[in-house]
N, C-alpha and C. Protein backbone atom coordinates (compact mmCIF):
# COMPACT_ATOMS: atom_id res chain seq x y z
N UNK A 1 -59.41 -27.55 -23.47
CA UNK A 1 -59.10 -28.45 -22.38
C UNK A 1 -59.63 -27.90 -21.08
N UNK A 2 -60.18 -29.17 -20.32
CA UNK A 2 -60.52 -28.15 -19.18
C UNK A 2 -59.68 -28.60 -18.38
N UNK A 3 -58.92 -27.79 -17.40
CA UNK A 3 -57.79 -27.83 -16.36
C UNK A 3 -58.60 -28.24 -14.75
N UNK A 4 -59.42 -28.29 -14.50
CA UNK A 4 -60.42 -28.62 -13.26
C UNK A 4 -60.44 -29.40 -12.59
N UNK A 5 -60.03 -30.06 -11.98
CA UNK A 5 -59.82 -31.29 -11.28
C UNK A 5 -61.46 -31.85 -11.06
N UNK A 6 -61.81 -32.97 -11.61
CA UNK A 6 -63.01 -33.78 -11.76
C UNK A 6 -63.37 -34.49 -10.50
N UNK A 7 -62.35 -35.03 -10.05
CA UNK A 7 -62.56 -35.63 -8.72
C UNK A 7 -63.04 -34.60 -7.79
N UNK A 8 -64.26 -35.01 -7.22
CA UNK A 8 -64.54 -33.78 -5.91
C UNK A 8 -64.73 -34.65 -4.97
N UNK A 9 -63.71 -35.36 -4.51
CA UNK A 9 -62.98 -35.51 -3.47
C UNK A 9 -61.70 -34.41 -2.96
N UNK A 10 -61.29 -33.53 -3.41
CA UNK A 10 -60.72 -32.66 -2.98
C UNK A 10 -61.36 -31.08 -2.74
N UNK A 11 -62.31 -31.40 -3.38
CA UNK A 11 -63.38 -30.02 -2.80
C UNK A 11 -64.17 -30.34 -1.54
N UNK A 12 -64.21 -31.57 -1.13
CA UNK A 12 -64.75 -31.75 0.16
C UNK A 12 -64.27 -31.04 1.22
N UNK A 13 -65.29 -30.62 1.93
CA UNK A 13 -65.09 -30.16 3.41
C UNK A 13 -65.28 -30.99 4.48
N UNK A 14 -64.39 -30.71 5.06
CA UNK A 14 -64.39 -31.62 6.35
C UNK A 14 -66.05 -31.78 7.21
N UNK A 15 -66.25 -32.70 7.59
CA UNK A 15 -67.50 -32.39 8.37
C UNK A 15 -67.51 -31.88 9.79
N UNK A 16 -66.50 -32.27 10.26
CA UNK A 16 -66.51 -31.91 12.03
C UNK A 16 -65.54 -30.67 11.87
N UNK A 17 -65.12 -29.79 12.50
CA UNK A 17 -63.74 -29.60 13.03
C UNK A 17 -63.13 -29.96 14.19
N UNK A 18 -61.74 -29.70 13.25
CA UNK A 18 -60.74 -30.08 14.35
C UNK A 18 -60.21 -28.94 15.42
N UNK A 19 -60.34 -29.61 16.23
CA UNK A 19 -59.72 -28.24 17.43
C UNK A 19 -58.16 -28.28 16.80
N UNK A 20 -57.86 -26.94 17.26
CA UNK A 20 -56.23 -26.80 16.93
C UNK A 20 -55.43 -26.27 18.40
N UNK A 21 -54.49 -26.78 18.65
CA UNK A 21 -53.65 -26.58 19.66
C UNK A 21 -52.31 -25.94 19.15
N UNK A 22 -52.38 -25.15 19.60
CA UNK A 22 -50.96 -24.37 18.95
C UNK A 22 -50.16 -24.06 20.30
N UNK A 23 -49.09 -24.14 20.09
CA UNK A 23 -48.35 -23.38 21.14
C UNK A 23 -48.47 -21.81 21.52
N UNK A 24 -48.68 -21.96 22.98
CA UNK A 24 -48.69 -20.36 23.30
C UNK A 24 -47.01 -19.45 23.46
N UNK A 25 -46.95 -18.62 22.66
CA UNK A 25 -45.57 -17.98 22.57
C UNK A 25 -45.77 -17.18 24.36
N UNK A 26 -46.55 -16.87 24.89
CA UNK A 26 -46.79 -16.42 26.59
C UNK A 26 -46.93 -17.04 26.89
N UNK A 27 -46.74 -17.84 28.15
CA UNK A 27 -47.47 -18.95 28.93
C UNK A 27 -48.38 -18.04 29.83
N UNK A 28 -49.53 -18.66 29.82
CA UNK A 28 -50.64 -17.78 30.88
C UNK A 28 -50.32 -18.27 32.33
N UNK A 29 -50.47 -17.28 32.87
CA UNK A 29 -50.51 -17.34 34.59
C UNK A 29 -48.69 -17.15 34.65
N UNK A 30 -48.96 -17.43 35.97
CA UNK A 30 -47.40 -16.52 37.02
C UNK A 30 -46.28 -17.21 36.54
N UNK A 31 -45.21 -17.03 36.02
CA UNK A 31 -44.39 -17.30 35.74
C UNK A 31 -43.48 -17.85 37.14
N UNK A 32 -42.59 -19.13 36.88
CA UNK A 32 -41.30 -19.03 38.38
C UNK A 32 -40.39 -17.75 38.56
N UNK A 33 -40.16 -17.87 39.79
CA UNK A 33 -39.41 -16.64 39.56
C UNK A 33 -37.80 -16.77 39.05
N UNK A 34 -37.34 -18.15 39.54
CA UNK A 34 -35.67 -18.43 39.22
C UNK A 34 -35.96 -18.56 37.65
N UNK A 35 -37.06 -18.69 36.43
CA UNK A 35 -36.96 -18.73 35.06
C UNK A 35 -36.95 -17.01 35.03
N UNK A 36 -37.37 -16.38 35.47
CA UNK A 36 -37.25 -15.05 35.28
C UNK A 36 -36.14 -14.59 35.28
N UNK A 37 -35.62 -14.44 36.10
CA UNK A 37 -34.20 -14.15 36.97
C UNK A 37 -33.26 -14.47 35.96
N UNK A 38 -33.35 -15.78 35.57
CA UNK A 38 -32.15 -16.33 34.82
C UNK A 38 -32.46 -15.87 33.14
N UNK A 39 -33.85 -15.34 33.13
CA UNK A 39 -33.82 -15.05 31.89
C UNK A 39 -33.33 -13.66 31.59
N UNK A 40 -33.45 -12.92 32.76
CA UNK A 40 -33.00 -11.23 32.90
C UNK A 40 -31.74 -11.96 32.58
N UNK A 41 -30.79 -11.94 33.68
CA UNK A 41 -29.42 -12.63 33.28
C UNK A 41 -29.09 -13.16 31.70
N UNK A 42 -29.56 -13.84 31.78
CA UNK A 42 -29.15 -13.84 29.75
C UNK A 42 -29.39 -12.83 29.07
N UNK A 43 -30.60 -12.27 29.01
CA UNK A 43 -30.50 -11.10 28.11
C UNK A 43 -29.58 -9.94 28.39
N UNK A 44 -29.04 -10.01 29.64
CA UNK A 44 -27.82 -8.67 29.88
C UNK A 44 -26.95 -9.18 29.39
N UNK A 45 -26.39 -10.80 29.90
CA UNK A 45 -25.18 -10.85 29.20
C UNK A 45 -25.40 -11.04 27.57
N UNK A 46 -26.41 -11.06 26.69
CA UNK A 46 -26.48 -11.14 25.76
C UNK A 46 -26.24 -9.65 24.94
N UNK A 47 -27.05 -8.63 25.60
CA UNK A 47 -26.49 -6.87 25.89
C UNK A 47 -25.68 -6.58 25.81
N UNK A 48 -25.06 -7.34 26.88
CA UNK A 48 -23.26 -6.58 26.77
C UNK A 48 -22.44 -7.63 25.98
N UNK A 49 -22.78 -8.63 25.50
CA UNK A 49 -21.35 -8.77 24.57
C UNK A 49 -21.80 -8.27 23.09
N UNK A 50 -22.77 -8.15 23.30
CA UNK A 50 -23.61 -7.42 21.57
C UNK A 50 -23.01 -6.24 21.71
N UNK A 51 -23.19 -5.29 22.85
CA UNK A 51 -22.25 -3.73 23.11
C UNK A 51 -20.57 -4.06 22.99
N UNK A 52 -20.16 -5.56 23.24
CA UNK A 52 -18.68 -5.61 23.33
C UNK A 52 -18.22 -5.66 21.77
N UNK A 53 -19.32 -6.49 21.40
CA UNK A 53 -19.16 -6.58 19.69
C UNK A 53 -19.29 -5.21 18.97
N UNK A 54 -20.47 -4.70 19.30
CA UNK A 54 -20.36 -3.21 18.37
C UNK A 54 -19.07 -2.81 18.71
N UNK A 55 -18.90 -2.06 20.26
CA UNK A 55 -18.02 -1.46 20.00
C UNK A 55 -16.26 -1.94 19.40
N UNK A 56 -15.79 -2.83 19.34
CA UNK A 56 -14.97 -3.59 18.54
C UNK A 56 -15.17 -3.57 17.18
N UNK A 57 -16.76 -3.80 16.45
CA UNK A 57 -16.76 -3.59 15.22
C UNK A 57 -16.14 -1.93 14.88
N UNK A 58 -16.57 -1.23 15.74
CA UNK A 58 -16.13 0.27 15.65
C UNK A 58 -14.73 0.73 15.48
N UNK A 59 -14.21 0.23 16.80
CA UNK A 59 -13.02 0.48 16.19
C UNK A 59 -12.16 -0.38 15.21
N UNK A 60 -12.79 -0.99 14.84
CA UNK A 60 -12.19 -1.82 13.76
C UNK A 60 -12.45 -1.19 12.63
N UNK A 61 -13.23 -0.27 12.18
CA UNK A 61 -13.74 0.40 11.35
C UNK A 61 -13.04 1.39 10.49
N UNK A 62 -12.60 2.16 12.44
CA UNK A 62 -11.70 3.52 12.76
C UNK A 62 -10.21 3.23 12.13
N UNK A 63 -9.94 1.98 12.71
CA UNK A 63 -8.75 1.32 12.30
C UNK A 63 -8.96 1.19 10.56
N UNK A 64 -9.59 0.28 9.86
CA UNK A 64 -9.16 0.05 8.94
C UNK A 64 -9.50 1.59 7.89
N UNK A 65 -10.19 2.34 8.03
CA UNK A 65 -10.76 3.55 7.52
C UNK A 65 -9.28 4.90 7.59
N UNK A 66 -8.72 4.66 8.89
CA UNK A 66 -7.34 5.08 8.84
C UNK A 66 -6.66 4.31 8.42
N UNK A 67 -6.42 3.64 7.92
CA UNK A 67 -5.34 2.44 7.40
C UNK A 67 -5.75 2.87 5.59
N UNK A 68 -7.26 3.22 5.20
CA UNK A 68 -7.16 3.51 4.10
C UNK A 68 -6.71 4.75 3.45
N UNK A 69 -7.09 5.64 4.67
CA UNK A 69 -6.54 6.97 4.24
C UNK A 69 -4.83 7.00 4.30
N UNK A 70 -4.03 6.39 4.91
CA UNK A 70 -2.60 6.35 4.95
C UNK A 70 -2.32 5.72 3.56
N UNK A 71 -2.93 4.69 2.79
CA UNK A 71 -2.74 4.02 1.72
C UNK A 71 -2.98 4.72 0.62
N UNK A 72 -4.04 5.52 0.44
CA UNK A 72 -4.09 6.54 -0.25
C UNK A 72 -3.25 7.94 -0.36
N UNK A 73 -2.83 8.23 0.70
CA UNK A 73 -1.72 9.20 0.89
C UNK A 73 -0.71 8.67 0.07
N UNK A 74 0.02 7.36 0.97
CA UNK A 74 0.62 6.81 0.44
C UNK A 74 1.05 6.95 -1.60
N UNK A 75 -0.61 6.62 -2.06
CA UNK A 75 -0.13 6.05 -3.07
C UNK A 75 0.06 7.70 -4.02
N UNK A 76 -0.38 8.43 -3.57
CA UNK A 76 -0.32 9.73 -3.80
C UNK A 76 0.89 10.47 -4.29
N UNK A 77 2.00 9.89 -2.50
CA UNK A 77 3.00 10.48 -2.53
C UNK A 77 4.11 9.37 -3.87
N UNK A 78 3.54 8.42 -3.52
CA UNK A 78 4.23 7.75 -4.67
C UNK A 78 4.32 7.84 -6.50
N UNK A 79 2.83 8.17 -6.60
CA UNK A 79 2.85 9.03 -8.20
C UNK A 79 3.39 10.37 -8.18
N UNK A 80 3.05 11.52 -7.26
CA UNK A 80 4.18 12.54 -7.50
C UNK A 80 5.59 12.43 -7.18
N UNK A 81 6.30 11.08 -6.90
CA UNK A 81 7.37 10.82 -7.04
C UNK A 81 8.01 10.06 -8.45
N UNK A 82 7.18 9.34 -8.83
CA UNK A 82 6.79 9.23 -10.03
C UNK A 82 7.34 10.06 -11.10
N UNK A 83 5.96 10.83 -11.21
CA UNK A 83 6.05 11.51 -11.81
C UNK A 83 7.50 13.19 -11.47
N UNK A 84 7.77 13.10 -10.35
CA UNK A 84 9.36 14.09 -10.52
C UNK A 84 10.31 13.24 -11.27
N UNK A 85 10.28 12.02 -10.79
CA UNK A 85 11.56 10.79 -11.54
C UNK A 85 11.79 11.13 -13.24
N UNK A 86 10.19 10.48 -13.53
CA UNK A 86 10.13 11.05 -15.12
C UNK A 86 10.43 12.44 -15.44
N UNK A 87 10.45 13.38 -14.70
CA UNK A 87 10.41 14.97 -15.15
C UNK A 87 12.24 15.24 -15.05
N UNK A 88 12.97 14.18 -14.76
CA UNK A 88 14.21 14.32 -14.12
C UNK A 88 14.74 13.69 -15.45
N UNK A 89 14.29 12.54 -15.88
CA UNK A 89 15.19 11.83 -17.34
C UNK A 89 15.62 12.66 -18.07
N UNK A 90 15.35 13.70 -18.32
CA UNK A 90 15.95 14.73 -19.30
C UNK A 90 17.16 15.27 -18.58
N UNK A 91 16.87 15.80 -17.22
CA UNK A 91 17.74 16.27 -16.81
C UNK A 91 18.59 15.23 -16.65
N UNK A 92 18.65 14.51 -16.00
CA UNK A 92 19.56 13.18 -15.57
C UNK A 92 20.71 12.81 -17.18
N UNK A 93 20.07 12.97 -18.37
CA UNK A 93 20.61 12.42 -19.52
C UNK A 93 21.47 14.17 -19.75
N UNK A 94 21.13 14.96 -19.76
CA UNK A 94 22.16 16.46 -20.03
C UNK A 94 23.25 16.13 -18.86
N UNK A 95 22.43 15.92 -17.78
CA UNK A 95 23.65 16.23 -16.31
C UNK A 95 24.75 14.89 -17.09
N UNK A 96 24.32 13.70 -17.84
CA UNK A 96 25.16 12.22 -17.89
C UNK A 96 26.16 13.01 -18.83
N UNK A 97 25.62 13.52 -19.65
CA UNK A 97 26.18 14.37 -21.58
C UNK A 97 27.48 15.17 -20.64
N UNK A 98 27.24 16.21 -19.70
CA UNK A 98 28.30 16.90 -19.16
C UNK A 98 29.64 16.35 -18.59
N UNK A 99 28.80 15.73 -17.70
CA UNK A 99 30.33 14.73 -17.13
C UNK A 99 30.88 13.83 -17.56
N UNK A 100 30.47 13.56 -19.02
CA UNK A 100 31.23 12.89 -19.39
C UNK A 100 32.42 13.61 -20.85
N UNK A 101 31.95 15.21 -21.11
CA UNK A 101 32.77 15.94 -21.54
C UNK A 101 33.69 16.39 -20.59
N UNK A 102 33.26 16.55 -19.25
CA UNK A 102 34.34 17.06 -18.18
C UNK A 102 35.78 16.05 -18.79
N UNK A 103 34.84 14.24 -18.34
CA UNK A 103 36.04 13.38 -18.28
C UNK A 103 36.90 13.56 -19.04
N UNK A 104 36.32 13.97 -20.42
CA UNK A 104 37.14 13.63 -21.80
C UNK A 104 38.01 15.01 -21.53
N UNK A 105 37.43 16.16 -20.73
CA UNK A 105 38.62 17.00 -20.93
C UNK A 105 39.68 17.30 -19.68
N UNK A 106 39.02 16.49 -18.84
CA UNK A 106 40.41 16.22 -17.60
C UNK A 106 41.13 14.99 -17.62
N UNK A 107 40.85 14.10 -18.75
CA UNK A 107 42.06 13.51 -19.97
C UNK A 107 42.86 14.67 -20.50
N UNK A 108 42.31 15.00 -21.33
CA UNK A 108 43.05 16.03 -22.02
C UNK A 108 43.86 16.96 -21.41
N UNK A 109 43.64 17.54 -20.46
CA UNK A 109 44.44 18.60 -19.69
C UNK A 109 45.49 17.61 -18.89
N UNK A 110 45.13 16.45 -18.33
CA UNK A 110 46.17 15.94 -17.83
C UNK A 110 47.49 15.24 -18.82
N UNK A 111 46.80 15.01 -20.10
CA UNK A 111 47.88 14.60 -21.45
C UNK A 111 48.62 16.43 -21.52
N UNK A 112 47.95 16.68 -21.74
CA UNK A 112 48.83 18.44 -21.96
C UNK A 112 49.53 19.05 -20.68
N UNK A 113 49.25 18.66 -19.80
CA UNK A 113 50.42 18.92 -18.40
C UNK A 113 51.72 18.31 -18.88
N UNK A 114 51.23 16.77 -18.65
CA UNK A 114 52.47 15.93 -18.92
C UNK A 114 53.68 16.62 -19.76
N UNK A 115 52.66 16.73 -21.21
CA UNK A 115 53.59 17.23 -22.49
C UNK A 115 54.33 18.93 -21.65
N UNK A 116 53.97 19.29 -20.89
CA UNK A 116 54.50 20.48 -20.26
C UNK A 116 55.63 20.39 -19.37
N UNK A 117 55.07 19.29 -18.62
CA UNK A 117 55.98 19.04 -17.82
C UNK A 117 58.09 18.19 -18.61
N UNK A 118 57.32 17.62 -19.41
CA UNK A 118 58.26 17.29 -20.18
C UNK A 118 59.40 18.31 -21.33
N UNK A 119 58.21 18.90 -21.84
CA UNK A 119 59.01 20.11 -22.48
C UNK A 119 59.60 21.34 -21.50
N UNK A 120 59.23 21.23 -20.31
CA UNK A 120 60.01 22.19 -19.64
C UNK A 120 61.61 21.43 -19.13
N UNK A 121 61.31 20.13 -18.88
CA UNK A 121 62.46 19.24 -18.54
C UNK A 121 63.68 19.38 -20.02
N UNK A 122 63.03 19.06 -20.94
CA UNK A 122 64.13 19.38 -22.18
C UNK A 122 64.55 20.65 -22.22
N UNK A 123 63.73 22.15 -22.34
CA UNK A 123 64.54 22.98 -22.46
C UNK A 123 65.53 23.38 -21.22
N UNK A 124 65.60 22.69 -19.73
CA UNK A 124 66.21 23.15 -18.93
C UNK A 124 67.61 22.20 -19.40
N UNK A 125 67.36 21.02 -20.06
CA UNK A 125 68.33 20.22 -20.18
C UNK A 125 69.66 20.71 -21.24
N UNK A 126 68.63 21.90 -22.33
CA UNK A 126 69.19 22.63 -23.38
C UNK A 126 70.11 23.38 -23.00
N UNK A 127 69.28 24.26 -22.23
CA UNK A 127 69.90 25.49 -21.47
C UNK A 127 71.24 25.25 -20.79
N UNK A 128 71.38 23.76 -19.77
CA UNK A 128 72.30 23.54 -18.98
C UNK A 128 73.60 22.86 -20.50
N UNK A 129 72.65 22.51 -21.06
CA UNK A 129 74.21 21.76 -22.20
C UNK A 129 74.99 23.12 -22.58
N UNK A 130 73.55 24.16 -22.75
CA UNK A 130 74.33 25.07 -24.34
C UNK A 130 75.14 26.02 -23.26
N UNK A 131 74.97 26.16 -21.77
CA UNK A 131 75.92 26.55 -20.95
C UNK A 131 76.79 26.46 -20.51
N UNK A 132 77.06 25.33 -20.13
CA UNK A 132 77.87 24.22 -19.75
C UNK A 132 78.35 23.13 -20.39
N UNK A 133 79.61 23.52 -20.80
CA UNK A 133 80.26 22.54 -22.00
C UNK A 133 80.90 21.03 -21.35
N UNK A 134 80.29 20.57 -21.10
CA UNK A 134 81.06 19.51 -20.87
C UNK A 134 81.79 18.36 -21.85
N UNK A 135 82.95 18.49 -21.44
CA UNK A 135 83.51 17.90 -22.49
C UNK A 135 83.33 16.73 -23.16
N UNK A 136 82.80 15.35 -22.44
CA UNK A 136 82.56 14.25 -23.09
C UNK A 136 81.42 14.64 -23.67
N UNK A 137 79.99 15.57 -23.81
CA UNK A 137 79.25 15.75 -24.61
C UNK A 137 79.34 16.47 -25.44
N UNK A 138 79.06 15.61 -26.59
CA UNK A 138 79.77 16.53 -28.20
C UNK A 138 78.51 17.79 -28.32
């Protein structure tokens, strides 16, 4: 196949040329002076809010860059808390195991007072009968 375009009407060259007018990015000759003036003026204030912007991007930077390092601290202090919590379940479950033998035995000591307190009440009650005869008690 031939790919060639047959028509040579598109290989034609122009016969004359055309002048070309392009815009000049300089304008030649003296410029006004109030377009000058006002153009200094824009480009400063264009300067300084570009300098107002950097420096704002900056500390915005400072800011969030400290804001990451506190978050990271942060999360730091929070896994070695973590991790003491977990290192504590053992202990926490012995320390639970103890006090709750204490309870069971300050039950116990307070049932065995009682019984003390009571058996000291009977034998004083003995003592005073087997001393003291009173007659309506047989």
């Amino acid at each position: 196949y031939n790919l060639r375009p047959t028509f040579s009407f598109f290989m034609m060259k122009p016969t004359h040329p055309r002048p070309r007018k392009s815009p000049s990015l300089f304008p030649q000759g003296p410029a006004p002076s109030h377009q000058n003036d006002s153009a200094t003026q824009q480009a400063q204030s264009v300067t300084t809010s570009l300098l107002r912007t950097k420096n704002m991007m900056q500390q915005e930077l400072e800011r969030v860059s400290s804001l990451n390092t506190t978050i990271n601290d942060d999360g730091a202090l929070l896994n070695s808390t973590k991790e003491e919590h977990i290192g504590m379940g053992g202990t926490m479950k012995g320390a639970r195991g103890v006090l709750r033998k204490l309870g069971r035995q300050d039950v116990r000591d307070a049932v065995i007072l009682r019984c003390a307190i009571i058996f000291y009440w009977m034998v004083v009650a003995y003592v005073l009968w087997s001393r003291i005869k009173v007659p309506f008690l047989p």
